[in-house]
PDB file of N, CA and C in Angstrom:
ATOM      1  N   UNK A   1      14.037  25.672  26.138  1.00  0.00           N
ATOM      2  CA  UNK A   1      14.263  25.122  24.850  1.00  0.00           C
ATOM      3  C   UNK A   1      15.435  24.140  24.934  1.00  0.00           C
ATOM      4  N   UNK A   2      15.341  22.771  24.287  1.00  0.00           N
ATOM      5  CA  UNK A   2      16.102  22.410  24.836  1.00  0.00           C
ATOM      6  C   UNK A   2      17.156  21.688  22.976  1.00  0.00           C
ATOM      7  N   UNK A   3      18.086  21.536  23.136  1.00  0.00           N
ATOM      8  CA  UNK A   3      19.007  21.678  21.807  1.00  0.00           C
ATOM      9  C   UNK A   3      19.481  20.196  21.954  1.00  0.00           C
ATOM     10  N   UNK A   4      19.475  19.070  20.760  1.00  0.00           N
ATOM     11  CA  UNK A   4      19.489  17.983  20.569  1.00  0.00           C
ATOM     12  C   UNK A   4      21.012  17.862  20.439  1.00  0.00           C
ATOM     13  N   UNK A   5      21.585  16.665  20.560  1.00  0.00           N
ATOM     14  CA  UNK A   5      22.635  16.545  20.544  1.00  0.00           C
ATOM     15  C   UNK A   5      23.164  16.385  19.035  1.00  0.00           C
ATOM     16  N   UNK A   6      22.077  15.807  17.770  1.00  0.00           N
ATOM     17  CA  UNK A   6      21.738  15.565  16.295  1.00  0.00           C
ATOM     18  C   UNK A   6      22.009  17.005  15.849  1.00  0.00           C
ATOM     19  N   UNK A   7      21.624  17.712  16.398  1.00  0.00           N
ATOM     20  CA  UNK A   7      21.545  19.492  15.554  1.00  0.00           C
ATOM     21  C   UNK A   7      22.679  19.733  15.484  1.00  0.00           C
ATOM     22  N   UNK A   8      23.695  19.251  16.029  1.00  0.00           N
ATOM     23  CA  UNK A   8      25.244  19.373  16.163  1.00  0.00           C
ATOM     24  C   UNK A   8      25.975  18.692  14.905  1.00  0.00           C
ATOM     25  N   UNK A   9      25.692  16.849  14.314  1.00  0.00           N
ATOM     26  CA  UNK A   9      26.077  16.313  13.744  1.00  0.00           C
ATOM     27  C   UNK A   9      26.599  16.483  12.194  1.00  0.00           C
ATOM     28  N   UNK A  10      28.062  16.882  12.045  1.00  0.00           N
ATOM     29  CA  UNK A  10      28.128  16.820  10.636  1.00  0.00           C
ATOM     30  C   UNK A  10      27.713  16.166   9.220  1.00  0.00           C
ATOM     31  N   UNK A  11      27.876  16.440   8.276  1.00  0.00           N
ATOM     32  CA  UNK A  11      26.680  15.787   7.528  1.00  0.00           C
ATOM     33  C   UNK A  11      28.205  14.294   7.267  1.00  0.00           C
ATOM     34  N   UNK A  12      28.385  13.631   6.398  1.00  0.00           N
ATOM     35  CA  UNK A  12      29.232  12.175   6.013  1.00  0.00           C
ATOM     36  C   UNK A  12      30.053  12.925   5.170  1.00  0.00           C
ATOM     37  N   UNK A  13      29.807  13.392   4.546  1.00  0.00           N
ATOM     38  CA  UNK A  13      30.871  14.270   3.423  1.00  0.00           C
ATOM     39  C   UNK A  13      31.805  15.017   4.346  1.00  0.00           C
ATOM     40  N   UNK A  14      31.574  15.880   5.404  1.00  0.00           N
ATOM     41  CA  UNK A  14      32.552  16.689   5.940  1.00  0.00           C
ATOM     42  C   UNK A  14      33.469  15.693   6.917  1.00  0.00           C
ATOM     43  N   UNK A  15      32.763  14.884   7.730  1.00  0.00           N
ATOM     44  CA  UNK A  15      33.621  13.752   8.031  1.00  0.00           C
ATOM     45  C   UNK A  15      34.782  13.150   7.101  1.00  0.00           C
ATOM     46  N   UNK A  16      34.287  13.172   5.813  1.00  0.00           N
ATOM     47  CA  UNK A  16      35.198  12.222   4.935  1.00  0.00           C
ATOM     48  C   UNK A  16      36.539  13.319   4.745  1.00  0.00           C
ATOM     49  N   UNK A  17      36.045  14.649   4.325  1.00  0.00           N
ATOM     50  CA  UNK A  17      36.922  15.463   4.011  1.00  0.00           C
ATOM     51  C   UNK A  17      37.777  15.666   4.914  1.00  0.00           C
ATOM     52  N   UNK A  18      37.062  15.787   6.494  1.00  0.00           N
ATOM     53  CA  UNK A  18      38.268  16.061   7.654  1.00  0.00           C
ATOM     54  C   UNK A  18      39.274  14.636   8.151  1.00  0.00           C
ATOM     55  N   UNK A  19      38.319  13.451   7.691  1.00  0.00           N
ATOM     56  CA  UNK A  19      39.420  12.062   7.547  1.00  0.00           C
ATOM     57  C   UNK A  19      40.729  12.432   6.867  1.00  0.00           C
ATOM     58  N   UNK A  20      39.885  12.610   5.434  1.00  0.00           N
ATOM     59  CA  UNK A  20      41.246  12.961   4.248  1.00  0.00           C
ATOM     60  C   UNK A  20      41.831  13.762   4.596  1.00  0.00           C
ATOM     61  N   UNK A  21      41.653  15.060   5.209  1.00  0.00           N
ATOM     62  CA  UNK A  21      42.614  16.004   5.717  1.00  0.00           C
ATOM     63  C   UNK A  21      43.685  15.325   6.136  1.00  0.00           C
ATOM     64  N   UNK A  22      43.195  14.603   7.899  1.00  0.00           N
ATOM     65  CA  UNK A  22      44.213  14.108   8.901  1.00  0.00           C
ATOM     66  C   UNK A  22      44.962  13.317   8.131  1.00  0.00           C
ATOM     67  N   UNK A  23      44.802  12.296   7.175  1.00  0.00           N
ATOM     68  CA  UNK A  23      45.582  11.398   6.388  1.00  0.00           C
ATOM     69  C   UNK A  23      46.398  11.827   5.954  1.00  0.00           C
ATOM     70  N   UNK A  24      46.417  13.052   5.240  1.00  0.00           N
ATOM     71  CA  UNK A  24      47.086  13.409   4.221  1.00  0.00           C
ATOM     72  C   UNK A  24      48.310  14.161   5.120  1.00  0.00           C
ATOM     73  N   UNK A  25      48.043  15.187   5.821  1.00  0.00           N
ATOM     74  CA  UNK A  25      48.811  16.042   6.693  1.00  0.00           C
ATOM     75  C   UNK A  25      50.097  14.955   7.948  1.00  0.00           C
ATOM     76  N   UNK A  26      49.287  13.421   8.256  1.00  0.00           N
ATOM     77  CA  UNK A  26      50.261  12.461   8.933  1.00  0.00           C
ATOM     78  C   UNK A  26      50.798  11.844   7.836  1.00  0.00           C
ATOM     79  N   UNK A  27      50.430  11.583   7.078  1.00  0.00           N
ATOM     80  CA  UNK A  27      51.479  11.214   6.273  1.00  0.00           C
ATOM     81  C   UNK A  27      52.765  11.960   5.554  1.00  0.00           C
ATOM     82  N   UNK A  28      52.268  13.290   4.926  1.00  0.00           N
ATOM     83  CA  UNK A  28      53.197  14.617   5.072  1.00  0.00           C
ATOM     84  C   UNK A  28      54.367  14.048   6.064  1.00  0.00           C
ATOM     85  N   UNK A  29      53.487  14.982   6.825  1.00  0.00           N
ATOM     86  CA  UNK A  29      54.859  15.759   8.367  1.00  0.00           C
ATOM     87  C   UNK A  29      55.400  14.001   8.738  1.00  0.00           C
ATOM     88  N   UNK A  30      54.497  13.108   9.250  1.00  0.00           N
ATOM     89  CA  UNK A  30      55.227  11.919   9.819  1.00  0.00           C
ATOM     90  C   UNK A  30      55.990  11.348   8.712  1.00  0.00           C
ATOM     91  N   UNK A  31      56.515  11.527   7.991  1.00  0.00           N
ATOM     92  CA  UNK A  31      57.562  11.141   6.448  1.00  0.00           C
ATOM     93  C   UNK A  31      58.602  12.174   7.160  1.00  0.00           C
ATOM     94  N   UNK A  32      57.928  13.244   7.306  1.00  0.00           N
ATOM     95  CA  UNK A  32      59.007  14.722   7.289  1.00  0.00           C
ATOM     96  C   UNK A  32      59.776  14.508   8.412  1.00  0.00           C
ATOM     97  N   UNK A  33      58.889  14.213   9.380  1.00  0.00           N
ATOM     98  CA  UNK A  33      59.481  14.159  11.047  1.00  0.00           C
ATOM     99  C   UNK A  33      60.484  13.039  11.133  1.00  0.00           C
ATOM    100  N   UNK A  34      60.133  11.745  10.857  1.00  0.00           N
ATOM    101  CA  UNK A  34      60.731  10.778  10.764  1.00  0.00           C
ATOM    102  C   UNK A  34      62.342  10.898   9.902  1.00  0.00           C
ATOM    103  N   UNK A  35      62.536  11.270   9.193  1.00  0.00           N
ATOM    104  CA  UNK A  35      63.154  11.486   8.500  1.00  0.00           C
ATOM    105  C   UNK A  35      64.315  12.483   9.056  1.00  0.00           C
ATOM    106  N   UNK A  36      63.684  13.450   9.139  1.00  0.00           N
ATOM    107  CA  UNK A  36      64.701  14.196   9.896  1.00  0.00           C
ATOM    108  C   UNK A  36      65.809  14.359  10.756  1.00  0.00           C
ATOM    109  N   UNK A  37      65.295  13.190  11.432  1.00  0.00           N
ATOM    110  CA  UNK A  37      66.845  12.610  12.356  1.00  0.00           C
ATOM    111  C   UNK A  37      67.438  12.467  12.036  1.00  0.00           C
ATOM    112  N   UNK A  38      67.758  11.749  10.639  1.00  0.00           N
ATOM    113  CA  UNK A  38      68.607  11.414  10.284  1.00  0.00           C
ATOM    114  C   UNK A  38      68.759  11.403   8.776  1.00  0.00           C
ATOM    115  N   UNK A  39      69.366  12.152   7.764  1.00  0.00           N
ATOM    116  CA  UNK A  39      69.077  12.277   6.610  1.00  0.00           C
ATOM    117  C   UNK A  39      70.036  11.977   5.740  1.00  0.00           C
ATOM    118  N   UNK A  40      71.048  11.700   6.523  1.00  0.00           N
ATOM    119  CA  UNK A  40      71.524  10.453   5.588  1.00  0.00           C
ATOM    120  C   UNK A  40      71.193   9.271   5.077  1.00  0.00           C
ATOM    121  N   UNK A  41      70.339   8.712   6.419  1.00  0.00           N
ATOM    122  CA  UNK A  41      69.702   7.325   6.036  1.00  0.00           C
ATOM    123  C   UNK A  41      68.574   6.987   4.348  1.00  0.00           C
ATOM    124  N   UNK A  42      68.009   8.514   4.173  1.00  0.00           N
ATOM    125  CA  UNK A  42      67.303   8.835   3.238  1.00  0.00           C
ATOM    126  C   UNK A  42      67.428   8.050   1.630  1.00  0.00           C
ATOM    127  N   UNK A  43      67.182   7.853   1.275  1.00  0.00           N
ATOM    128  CA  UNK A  43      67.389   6.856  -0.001  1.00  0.00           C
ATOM    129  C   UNK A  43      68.029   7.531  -1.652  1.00  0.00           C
ATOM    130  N   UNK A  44      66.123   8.284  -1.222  1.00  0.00           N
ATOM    131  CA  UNK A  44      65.740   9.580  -2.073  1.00  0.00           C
ATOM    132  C   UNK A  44      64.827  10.539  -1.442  1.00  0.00           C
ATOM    133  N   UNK A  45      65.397  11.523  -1.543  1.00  0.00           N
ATOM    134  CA  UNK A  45      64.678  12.874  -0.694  1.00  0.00           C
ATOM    135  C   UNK A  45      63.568  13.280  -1.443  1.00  0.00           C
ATOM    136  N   UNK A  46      62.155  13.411  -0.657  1.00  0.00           N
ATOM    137  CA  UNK A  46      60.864  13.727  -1.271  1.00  0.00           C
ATOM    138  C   UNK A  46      60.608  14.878  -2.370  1.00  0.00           C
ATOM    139  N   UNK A  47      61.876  15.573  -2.520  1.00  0.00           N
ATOM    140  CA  UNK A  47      62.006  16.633  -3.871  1.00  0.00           C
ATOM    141  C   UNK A  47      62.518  16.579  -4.874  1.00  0.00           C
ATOM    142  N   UNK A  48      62.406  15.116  -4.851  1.00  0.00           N
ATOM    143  CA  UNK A  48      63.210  14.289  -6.773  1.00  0.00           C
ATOM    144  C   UNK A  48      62.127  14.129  -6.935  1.00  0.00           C
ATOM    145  N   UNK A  49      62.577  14.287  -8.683  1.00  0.00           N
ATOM    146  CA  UNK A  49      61.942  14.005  -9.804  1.00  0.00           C
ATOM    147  C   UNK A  49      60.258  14.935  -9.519  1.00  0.00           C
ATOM    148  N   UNK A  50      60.859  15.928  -9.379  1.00  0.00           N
ATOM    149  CA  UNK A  50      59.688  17.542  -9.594  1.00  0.00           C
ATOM    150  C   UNK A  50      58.884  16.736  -8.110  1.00  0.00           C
ATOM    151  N   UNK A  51      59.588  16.364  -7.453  1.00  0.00           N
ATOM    152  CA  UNK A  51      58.400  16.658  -6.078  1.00  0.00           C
ATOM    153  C   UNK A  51      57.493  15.308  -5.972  1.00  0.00           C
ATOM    154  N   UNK A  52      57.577  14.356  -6.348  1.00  0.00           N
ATOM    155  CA  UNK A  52      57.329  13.249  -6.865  1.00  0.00           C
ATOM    156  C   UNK A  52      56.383  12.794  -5.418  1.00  0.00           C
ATOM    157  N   UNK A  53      57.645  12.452  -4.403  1.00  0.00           N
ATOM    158  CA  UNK A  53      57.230  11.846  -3.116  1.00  0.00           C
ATOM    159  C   UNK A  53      56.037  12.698  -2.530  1.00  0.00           C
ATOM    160  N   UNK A  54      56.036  14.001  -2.759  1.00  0.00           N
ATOM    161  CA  UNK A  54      54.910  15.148  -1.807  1.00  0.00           C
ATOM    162  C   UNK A  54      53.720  14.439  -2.875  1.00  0.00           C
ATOM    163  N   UNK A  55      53.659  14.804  -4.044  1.00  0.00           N
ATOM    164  CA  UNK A  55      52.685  14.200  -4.665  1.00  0.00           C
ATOM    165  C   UNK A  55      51.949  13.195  -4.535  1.00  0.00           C
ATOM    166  N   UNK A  56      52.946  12.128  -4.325  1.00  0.00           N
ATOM    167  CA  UNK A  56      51.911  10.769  -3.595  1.00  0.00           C
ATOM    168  C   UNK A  56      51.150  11.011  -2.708  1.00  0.00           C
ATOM    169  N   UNK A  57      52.137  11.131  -1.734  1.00  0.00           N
ATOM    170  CA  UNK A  57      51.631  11.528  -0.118  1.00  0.00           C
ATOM    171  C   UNK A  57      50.032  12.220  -0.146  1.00  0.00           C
ATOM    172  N   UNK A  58      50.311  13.256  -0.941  1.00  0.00           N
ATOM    173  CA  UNK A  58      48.956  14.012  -0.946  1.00  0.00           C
ATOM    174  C   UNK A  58      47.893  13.450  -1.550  1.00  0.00           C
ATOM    175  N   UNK A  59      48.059  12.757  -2.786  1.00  0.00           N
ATOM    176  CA  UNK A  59      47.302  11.714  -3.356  1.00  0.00           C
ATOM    177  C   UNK A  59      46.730  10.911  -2.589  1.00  0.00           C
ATOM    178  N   UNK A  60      47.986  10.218  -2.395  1.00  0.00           N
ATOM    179  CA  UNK A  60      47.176   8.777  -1.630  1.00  0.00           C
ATOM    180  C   UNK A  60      46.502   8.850  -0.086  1.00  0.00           C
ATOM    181  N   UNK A  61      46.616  10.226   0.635  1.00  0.00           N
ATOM    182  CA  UNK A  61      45.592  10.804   1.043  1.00  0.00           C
ATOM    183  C   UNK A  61      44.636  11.737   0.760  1.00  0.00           C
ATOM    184  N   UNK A  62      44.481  12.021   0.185  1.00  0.00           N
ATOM    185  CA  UNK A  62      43.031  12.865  -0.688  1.00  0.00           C
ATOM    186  C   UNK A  62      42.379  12.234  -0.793  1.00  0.00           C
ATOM    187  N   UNK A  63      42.916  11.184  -1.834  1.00  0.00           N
ATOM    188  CA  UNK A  63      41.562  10.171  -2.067  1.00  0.00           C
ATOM    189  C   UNK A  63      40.471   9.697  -1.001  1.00  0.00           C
ATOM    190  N   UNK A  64      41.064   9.884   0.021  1.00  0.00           N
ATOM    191  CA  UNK A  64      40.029   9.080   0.985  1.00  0.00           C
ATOM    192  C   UNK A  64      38.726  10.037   1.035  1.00  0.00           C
ATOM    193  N   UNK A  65      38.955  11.189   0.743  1.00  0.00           N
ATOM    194  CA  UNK A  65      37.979  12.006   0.655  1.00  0.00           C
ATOM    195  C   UNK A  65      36.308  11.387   0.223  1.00  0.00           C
ATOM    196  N   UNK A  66      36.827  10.465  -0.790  1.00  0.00           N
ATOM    197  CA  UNK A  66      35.876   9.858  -1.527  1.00  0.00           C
ATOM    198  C   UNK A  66      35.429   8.484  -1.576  1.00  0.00           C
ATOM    199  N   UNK A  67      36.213   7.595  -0.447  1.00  0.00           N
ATOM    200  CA  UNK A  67      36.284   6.625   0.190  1.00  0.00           C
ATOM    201  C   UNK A  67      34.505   5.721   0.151  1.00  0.00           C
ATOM    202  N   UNK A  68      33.326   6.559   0.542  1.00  0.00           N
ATOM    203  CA  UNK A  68      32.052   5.754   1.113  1.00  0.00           C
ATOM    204  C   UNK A  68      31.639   5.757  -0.055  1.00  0.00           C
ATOM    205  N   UNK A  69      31.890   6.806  -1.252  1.00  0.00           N
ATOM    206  CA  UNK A  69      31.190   6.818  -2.652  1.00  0.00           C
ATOM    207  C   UNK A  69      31.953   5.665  -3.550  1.00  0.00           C
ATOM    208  N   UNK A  70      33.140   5.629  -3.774  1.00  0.00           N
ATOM    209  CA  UNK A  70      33.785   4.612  -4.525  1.00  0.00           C
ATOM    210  C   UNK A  70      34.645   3.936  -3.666  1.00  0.00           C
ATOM    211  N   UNK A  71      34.521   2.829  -2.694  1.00  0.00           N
ATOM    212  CA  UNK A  71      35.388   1.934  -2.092  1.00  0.00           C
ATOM    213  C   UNK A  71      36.622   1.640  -2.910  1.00  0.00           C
ATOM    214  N   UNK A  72      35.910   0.793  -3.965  1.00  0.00           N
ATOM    215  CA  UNK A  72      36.928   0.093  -5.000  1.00  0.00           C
ATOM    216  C   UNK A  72      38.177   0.923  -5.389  1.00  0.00           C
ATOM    217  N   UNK A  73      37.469   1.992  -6.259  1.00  0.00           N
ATOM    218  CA  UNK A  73      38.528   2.884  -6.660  1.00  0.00           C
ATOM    219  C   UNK A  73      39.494   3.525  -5.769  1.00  0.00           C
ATOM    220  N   UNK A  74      39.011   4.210  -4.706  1.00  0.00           N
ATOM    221  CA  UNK A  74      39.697   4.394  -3.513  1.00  0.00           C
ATOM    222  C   UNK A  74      41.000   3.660  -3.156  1.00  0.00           C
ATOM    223  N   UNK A  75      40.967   2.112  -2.762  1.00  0.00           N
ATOM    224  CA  UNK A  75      41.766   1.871  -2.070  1.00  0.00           C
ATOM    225  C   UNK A  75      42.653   0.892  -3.549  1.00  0.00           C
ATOM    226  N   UNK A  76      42.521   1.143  -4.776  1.00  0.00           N
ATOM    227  CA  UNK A  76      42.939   0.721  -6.134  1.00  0.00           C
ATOM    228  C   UNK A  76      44.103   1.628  -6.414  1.00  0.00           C
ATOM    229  N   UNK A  77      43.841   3.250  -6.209  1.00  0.00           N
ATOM    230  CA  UNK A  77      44.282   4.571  -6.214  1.00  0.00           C
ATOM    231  C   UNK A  77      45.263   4.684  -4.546  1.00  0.00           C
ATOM    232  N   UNK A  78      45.130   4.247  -4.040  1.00  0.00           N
ATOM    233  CA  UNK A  78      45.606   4.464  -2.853  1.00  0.00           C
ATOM    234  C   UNK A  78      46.941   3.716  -2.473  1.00  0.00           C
ATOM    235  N   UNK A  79      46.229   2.378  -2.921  1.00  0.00           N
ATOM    236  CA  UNK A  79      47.511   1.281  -3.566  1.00  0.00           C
ATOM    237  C   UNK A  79      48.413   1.454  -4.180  1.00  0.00           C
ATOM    238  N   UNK A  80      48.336   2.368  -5.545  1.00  0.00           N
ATOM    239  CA  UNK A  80      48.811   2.305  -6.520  1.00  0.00           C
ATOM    240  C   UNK A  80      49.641   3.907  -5.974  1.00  0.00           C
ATOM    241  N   UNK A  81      49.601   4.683  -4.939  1.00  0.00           N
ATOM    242  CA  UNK A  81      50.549   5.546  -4.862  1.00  0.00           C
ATOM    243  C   UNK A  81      51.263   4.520  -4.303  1.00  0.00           C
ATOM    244  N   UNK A  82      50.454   3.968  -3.038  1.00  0.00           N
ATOM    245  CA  UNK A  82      51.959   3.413  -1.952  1.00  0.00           C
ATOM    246  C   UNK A  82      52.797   2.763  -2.438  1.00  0.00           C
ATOM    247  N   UNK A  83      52.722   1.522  -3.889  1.00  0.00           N
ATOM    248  CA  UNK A  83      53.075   1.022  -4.183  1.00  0.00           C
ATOM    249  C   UNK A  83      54.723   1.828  -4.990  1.00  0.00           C
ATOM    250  N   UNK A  84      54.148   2.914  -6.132  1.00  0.00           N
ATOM    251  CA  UNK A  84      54.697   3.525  -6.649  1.00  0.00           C
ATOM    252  C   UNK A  84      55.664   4.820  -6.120  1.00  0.00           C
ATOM    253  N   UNK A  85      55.603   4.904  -4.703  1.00  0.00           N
ATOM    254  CA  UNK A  85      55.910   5.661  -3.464  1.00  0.00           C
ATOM    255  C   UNK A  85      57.658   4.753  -3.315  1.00  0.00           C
ATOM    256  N   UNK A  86      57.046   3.736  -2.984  1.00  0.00           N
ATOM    257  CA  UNK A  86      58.031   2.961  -2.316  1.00  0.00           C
ATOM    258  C   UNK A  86      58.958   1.962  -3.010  1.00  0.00           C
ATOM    259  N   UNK A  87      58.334   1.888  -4.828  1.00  0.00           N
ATOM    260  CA  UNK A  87      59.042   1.360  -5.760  1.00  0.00           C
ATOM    261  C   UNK A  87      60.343   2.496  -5.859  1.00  0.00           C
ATOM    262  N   UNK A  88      60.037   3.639  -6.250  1.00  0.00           N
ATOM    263  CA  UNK A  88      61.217   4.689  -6.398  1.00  0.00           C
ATOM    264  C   UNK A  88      61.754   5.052  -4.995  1.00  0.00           C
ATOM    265  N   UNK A  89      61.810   4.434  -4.004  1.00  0.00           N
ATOM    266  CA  UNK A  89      62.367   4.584  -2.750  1.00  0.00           C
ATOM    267  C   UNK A  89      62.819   5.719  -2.424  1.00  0.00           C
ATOM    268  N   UNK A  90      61.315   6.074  -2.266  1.00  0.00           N
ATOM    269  CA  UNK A  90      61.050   7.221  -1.432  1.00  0.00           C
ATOM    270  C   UNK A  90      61.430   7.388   0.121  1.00  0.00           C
ATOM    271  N   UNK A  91      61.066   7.748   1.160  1.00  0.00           N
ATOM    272  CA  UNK A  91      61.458   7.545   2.436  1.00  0.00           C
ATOM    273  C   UNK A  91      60.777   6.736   2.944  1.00  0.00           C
ATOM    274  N   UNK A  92      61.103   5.752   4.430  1.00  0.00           N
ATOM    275  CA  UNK A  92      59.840   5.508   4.936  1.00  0.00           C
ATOM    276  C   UNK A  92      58.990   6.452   5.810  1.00  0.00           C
ATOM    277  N   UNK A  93      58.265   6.117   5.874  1.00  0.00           N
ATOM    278  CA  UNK A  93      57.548   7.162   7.296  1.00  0.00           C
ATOM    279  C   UNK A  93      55.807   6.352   6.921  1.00  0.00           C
ATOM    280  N   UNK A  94      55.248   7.224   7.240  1.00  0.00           N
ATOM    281  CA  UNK A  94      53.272   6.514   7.379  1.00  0.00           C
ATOM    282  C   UNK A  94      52.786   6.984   6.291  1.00  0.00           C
ATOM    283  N   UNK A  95      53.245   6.624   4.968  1.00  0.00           N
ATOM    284  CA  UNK A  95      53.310   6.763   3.628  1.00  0.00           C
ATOM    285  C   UNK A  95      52.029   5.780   3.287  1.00  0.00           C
ATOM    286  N   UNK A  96      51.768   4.346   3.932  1.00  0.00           N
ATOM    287  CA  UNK A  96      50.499   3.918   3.768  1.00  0.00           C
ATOM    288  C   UNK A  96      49.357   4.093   4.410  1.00  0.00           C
ATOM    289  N   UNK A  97      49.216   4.859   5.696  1.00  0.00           N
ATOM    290  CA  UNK A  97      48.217   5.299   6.173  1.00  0.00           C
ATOM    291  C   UNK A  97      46.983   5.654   5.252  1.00  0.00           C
ATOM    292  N   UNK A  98      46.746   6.599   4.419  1.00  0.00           N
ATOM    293  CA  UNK A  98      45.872   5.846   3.521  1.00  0.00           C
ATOM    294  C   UNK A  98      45.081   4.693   3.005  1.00  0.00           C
ATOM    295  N   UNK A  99      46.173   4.222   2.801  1.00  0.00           N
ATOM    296  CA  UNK A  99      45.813   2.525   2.305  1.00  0.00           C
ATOM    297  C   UNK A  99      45.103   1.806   3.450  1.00  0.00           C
ATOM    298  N   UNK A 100      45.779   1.766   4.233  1.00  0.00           N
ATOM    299  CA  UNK A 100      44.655   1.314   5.265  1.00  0.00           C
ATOM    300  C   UNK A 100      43.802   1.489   5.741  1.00  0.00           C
ATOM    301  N   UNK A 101      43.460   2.391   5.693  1.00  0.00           N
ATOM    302  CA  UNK A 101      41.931   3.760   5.511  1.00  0.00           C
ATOM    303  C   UNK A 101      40.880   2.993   4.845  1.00  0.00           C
ATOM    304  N   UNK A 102      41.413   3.195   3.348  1.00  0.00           N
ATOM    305  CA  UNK A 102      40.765   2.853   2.189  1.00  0.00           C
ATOM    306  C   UNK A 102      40.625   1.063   2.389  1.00  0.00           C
ATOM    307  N   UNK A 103      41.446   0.751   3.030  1.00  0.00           N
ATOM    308  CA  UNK A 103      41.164  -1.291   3.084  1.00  0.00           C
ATOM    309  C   UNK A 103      40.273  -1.469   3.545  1.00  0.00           C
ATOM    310  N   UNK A 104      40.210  -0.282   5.411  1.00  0.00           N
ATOM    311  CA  UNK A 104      39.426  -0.905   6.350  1.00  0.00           C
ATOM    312  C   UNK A 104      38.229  -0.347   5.043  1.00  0.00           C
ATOM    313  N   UNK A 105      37.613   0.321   4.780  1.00  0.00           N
ATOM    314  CA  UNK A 105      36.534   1.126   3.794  1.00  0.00           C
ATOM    315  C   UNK A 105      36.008   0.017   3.164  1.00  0.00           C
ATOM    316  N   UNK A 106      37.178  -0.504   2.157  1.00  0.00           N
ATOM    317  CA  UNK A 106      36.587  -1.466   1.667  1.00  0.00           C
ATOM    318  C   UNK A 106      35.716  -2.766   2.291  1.00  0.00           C
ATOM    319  N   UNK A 107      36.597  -3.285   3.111  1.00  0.00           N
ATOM    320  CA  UNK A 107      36.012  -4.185   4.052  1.00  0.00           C
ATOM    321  C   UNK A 107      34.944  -3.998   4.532  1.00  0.00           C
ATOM    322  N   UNK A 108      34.748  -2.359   5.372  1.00  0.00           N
ATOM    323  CA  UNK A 108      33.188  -2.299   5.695  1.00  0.00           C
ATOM    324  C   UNK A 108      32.237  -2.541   4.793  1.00  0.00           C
ATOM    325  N   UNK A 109      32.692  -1.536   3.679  1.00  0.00           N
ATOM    326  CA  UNK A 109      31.469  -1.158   3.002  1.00  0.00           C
ATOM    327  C   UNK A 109      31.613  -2.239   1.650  1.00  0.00           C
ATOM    328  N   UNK A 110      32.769  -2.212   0.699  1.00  0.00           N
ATOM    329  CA  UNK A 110      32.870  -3.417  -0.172  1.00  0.00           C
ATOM    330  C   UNK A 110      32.202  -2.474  -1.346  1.00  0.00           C
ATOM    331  N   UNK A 111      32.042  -3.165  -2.357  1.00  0.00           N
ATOM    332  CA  UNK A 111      30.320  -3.067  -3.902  1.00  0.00           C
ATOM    333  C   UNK A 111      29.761  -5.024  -3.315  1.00  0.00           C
ATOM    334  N   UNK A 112      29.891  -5.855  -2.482  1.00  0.00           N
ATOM    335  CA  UNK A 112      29.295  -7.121  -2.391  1.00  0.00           C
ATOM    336  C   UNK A 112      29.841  -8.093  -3.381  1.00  0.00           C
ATOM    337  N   UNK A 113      30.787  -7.858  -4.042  1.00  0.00           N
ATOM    338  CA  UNK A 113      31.025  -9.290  -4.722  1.00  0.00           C
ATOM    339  C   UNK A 113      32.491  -9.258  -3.688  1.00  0.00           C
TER     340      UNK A 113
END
């Protein structure tokens, strides 16, 4: 009997979800890690204003979850953390990783106008 290499293949949805995972978790810890060396350099520490910075982070990776179904919205939402991330000067670290997720997304896939 012999077992296809296809019988293995996740379906597009679990792909998307384990994308959004990795996004979300490097952007996390690589903010966290980065940071750590040195914490004075820090601006504003990711636990102002009720947790504000973790919130993005997780946001503006989640979303990708949903990336092949709504391009547009995706990388609109994705934008609009990094943007709002880095207006209240938050830390740096790979805070847009997302966004670029959601760009390349768009680019592939687009709605055609």
């Amino acid at each position: 009997m012999s077992v296809s290499a296809r019988s293995f293949r996740l379906p597009s949805w679990a792909g998307d979800i384990l994308l959004a995972l990795f996004v979300t978790v490097m952007q996390v810890q690589g903010t966290i890690v980065r940071n750590a060396a040195d914490p004075t350099a820090v601006l504003r520490p990711l636990t102002d204003l009720g947790h504000l910075g973790y919130v993005l982070l997780v946001a503006g990776g989640a979303v990708v979850a949903v990336r092949q179904r709504w391009p547009v919205p995706v990388f609109v939402a994705a934008g609009l953390c990094s943007v709002i991330y880095y207006a209240l000067d938050f830390p740096d670290g790979p805070a847009r990783l997302g966004l670029f997720v959601a760009l390349y997304t768009l680019t592939a896939l687009g709605d055609g106008r």
